[in-house]
Protein backbone atom coordinates (compact mmCIF):
# COMPACT_ATOMS: atom_id res chain seq x y z
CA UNK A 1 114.78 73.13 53.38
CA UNK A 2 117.80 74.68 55.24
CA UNK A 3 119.42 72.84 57.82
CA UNK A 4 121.75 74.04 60.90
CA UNK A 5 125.18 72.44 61.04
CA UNK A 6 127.29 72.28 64.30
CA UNK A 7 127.96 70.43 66.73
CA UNK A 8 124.18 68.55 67.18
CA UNK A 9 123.45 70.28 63.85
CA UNK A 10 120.38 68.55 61.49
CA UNK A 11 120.81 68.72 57.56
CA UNK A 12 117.85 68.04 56.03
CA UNK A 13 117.32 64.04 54.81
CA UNK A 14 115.93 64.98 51.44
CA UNK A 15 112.32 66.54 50.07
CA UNK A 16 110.16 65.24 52.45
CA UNK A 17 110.02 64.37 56.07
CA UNK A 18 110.74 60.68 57.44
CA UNK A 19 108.39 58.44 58.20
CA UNK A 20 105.73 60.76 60.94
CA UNK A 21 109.25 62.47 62.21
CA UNK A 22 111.77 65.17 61.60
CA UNK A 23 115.35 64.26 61.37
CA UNK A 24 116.77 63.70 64.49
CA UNK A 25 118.52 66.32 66.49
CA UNK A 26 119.31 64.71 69.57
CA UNK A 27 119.98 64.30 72.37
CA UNK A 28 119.01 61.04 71.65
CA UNK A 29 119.46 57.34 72.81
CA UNK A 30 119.13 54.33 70.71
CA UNK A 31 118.96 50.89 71.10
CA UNK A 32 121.59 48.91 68.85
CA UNK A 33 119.63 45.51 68.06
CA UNK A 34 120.95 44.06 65.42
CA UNK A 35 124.05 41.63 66.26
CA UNK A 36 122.19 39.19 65.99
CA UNK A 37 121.77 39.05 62.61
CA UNK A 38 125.07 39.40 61.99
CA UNK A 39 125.99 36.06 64.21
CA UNK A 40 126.39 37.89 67.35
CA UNK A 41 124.59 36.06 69.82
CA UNK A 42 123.33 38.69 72.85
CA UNK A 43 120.46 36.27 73.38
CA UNK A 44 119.71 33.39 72.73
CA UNK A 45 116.20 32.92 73.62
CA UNK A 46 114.13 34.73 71.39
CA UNK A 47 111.92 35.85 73.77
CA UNK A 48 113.81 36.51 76.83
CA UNK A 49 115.43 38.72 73.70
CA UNK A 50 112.51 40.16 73.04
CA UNK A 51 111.60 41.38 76.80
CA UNK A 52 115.09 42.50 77.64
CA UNK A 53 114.70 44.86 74.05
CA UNK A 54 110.99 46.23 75.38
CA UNK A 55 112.13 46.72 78.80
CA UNK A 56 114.91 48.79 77.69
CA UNK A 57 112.98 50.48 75.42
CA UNK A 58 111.12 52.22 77.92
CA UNK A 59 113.35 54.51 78.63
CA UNK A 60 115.18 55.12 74.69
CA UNK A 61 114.44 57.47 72.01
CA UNK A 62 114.57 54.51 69.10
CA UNK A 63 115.73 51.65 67.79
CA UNK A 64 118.07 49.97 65.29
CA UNK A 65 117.24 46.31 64.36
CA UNK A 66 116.24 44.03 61.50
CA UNK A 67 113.26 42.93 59.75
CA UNK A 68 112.13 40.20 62.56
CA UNK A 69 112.17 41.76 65.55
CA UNK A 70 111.06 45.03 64.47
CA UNK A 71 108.31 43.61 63.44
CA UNK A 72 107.52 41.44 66.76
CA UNK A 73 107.78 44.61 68.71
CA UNK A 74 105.76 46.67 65.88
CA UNK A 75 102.62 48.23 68.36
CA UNK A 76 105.11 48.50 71.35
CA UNK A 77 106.44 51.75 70.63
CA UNK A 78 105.36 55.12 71.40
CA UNK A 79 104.47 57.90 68.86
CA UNK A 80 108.14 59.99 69.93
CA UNK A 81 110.15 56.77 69.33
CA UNK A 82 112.39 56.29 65.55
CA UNK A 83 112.73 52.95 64.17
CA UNK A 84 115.77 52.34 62.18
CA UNK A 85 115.96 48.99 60.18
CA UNK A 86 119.11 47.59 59.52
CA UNK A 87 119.93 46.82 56.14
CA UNK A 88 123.04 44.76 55.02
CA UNK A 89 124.24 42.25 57.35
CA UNK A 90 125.91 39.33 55.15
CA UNK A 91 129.16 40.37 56.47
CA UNK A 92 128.75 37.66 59.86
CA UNK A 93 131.22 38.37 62.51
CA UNK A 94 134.57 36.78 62.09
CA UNK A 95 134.41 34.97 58.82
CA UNK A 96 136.55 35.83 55.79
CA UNK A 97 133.51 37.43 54.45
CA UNK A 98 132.99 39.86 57.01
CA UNK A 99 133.78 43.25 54.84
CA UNK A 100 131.07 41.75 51.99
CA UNK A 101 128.50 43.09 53.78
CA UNK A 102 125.66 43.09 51.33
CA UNK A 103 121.71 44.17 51.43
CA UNK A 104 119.35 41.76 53.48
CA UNK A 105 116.35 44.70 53.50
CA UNK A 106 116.05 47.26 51.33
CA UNK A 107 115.13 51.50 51.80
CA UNK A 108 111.57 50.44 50.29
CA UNK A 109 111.03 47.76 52.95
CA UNK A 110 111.68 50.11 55.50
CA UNK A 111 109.05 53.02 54.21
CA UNK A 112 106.20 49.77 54.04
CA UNK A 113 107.06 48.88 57.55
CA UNK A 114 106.70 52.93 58.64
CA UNK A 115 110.32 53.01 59.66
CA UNK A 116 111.78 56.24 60.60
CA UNK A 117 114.51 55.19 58.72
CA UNK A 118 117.43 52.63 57.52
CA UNK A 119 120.52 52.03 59.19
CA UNK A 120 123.43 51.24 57.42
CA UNK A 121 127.08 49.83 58.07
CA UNK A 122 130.10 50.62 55.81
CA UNK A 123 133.76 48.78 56.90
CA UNK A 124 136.62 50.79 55.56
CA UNK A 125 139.52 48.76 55.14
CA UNK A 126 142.57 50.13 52.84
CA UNK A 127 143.85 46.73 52.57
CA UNK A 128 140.96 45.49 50.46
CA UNK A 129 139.37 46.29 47.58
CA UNK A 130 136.36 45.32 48.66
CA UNK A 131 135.58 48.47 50.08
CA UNK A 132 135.49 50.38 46.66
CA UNK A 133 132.06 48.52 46.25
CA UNK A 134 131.32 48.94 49.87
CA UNK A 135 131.07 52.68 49.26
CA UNK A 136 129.60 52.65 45.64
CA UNK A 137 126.75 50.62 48.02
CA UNK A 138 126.73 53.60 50.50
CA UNK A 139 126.09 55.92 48.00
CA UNK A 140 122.90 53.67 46.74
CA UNK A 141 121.26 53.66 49.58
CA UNK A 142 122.13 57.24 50.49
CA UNK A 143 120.25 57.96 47.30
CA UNK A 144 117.79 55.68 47.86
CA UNK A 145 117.07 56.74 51.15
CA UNK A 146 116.98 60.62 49.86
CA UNK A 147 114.19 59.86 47.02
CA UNK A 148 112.41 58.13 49.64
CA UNK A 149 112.25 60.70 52.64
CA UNK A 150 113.10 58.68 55.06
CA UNK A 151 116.54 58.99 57.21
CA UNK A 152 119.78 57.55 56.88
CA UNK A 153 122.26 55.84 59.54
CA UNK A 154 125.18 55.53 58.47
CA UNK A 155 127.81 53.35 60.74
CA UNK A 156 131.16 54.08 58.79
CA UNK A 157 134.31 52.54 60.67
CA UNK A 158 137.95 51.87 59.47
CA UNK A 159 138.41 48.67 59.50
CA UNK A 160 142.18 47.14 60.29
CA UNK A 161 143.22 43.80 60.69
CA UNK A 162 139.43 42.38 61.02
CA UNK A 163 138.75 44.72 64.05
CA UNK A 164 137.10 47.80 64.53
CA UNK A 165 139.79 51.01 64.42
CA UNK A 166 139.35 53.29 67.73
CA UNK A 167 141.70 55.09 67.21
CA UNK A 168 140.61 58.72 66.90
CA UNK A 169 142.39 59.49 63.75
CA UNK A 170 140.64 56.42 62.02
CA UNK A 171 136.98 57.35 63.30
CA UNK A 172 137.68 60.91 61.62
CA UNK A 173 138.38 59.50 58.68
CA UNK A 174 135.80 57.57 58.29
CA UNK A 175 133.25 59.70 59.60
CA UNK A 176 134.36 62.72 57.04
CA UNK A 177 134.03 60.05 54.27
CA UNK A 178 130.44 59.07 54.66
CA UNK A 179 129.69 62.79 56.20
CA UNK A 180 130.89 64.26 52.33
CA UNK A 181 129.05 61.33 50.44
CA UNK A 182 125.69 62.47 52.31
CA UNK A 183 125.31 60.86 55.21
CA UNK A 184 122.43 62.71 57.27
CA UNK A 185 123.18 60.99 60.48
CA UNK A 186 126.65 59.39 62.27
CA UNK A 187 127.06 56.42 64.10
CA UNK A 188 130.99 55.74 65.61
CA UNK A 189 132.96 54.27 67.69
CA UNK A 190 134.12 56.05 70.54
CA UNK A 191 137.76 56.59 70.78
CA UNK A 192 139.98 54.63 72.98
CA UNK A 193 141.29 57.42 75.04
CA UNK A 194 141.93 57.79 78.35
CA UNK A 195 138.52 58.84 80.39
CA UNK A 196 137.76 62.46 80.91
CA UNK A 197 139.34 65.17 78.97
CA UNK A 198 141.02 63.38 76.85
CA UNK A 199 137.94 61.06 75.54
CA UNK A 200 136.05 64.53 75.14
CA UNK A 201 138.09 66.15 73.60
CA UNK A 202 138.59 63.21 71.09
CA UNK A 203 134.46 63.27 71.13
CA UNK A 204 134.67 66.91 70.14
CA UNK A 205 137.15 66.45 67.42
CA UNK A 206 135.01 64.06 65.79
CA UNK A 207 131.98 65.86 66.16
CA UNK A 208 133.42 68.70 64.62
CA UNK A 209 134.97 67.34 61.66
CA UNK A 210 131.82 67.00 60.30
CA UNK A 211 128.21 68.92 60.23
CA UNK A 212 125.31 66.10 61.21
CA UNK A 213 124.65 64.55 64.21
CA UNK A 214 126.66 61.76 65.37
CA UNK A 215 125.94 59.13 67.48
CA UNK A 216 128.55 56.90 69.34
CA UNK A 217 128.70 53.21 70.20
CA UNK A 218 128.13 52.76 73.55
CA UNK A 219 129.68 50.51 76.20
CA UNK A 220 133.30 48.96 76.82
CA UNK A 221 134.45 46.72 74.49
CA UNK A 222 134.31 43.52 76.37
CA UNK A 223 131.04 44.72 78.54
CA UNK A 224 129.92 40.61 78.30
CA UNK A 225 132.16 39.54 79.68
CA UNK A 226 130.41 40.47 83.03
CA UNK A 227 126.90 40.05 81.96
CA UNK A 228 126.46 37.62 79.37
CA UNK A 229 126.72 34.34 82.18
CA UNK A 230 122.61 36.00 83.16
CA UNK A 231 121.72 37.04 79.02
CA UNK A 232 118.08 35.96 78.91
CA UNK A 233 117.48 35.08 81.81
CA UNK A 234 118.97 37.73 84.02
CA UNK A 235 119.17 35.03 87.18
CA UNK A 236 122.78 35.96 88.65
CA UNK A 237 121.54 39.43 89.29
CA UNK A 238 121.64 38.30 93.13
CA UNK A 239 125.09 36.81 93.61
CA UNK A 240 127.46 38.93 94.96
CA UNK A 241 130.51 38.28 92.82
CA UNK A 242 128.24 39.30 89.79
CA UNK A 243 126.56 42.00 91.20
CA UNK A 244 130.18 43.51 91.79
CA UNK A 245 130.69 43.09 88.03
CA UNK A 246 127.38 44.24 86.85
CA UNK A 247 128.45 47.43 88.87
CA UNK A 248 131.55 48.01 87.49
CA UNK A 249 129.96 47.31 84.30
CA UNK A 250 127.41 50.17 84.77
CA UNK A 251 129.72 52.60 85.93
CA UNK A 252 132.12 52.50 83.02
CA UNK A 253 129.28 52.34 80.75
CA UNK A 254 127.80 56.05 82.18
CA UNK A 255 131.05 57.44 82.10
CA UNK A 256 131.67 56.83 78.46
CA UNK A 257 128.50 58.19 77.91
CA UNK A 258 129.06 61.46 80.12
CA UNK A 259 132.14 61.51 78.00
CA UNK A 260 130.43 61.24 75.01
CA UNK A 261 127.69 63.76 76.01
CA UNK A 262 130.53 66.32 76.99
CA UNK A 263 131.50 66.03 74.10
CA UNK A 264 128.84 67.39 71.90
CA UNK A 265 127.66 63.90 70.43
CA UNK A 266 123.94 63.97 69.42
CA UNK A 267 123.38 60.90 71.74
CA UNK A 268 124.73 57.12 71.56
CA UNK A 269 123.66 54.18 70.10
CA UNK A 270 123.57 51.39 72.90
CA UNK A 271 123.22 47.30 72.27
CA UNK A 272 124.74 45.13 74.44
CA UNK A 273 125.37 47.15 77.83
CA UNK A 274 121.30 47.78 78.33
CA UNK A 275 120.38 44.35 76.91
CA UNK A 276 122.39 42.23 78.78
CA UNK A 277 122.08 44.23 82.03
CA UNK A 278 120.24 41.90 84.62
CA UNK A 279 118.05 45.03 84.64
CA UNK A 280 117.67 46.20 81.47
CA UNK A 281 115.14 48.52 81.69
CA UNK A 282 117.04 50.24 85.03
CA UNK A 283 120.16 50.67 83.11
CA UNK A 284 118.08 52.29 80.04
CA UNK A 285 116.92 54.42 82.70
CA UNK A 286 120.29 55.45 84.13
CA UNK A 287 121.59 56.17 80.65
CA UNK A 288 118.63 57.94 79.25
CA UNK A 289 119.45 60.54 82.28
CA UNK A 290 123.46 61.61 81.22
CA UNK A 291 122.00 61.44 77.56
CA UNK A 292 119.44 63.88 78.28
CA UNK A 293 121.48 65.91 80.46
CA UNK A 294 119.73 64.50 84.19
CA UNK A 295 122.43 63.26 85.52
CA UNK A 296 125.42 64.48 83.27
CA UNK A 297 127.69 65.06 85.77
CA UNK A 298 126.72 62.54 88.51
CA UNK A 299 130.05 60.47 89.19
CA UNK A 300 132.97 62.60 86.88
């Protein structure tokens, strides 16, 4: 199997196809859903969490998430859709144990559930030693996921100080590691660079360092901040002072991802900024359209 590297290049996954799909080849737009696990609370109510995920999902390519709610929202999705389930998440946000981020699920719980494939974080931090096991794990479940035909993605970050590195030089690095250990498919942060040029042509630099798609994390960093007060229940989508921020909200979201797009990422990988929305499944919409190139210049 010979695959074509570039800039939304596909290198084949391993002998045999994942689960009912090719690998992907974007563009494509998938919906991050697995903070929770990790002790990030986007919702609290299970099933207001549950709606807001399969209202967005109308209008997104796939899905990251873990065991649970994949499995509540097993039968929702259509045929087209991937389903990525999450594997190690024992590294809970902010605790001194965050970069021991061990296996919850494993590659062969993924191919009994029909998964797609497996999605996988890896913190590089070259402060601690921890992360010499971190990416002995990596290369596990890259292997893993090769002898089982199903696709791997990878989130590999530098990790500083207990934060996420944006920098652009850091989200090379890290990118080119798990890229050269056999990573099939990216998923990064996207540089904190000034809007326009600038953030594409950090977008392209990344992209090009390496020869798979990549995917990039989408929305602002502190995208809550204006949206979390309605998280579940969505009920301030009618006051003016919040409708004001859910607007601002929305329009720095799309321009990261028309950014992003201009880049030449493969798509983005979206949580928070379509969850918490008051209108999830709206804002899925809105995204889904720069993504797949309907509305990719609307607004620059």
């Amino acid at each position: 199997m010979a695959g074509v590297p570039g800039r939304r290049g596909v290198l084949p996954v391993g002998n045999r196809q994942p689960v009912g799909k090719g690998p992907l080849k974007g563009p494509a737009l998938i919906l991050a859903a697995d903070h929770r696990a990790r002790g990030v609370m986007t919702i609290e109510a299970y099933s207001a969490y549950l709606g807001a995920l399969r209202a967005a999902m109308t209008h997104c390519d796939g899905i990251l998430a873990t065991v649970q709610p994949l499995a509540h929202l097993a039968g929702t999705f259509e045929a087209s859709q991937r389903t990525y389930l999450s594997l190690n998440r024992t590294g809970l946000a902010d605790t001194p144990f965050e970069l021991d981020d061990r296996p919850v699920a494993t590659v062969a719980r993924a191919v009994s559930m029909g998964c797609t494939g497996i999605k996988h974080m890896t913190r590089i931090d070259m402060t601690n030693p921890e992360t010499a096991s971190a990416l002995e794990l990596l290369g596990r479940v890259l292997e893993e996921s090769r002898l089982a035909g199903i696709e791997a993605l990878v989130e590999s970050v530098v990790w500083r100080d207990g934060a996420m590195a944006r920098d652009t030089d850091s989200i090379v690095y890290a990118a080119v590691i798990a890229h050269d250990m056999g990573a099939p498919l990216l998923k990064v942060p996207i540089p904190d660079v000034e809007p326009g040029r600038a953030r594409v042509e950090a977008v392209g630099r990344v992209v090009s360092s390496v020869g798979v798609p990549v995917l990039f994390l989408g929305g602002p960093r502190r995208v809550a901040d204006g949206a979390s007060a309605g998280a579940g229940s969505h009920s301030h989508a009618g006051k003016k002072e919040d409708t004001v921020d859910t607007a601002s909200i929305r329009d720095r979201v799309l321009s990261e991802v028309r950014d992003v797009m201009t880049g030449g990422a493969a798509g983005l990988a979206i949580g928070r900024a379509l969850m918490l929305d008051p209108d999830p499944r709206d804002m899925a919409r809105q995204v889904a359209d720069v993504v797949h190139g309907r509305n990719r210049n609307h607004g620059a």
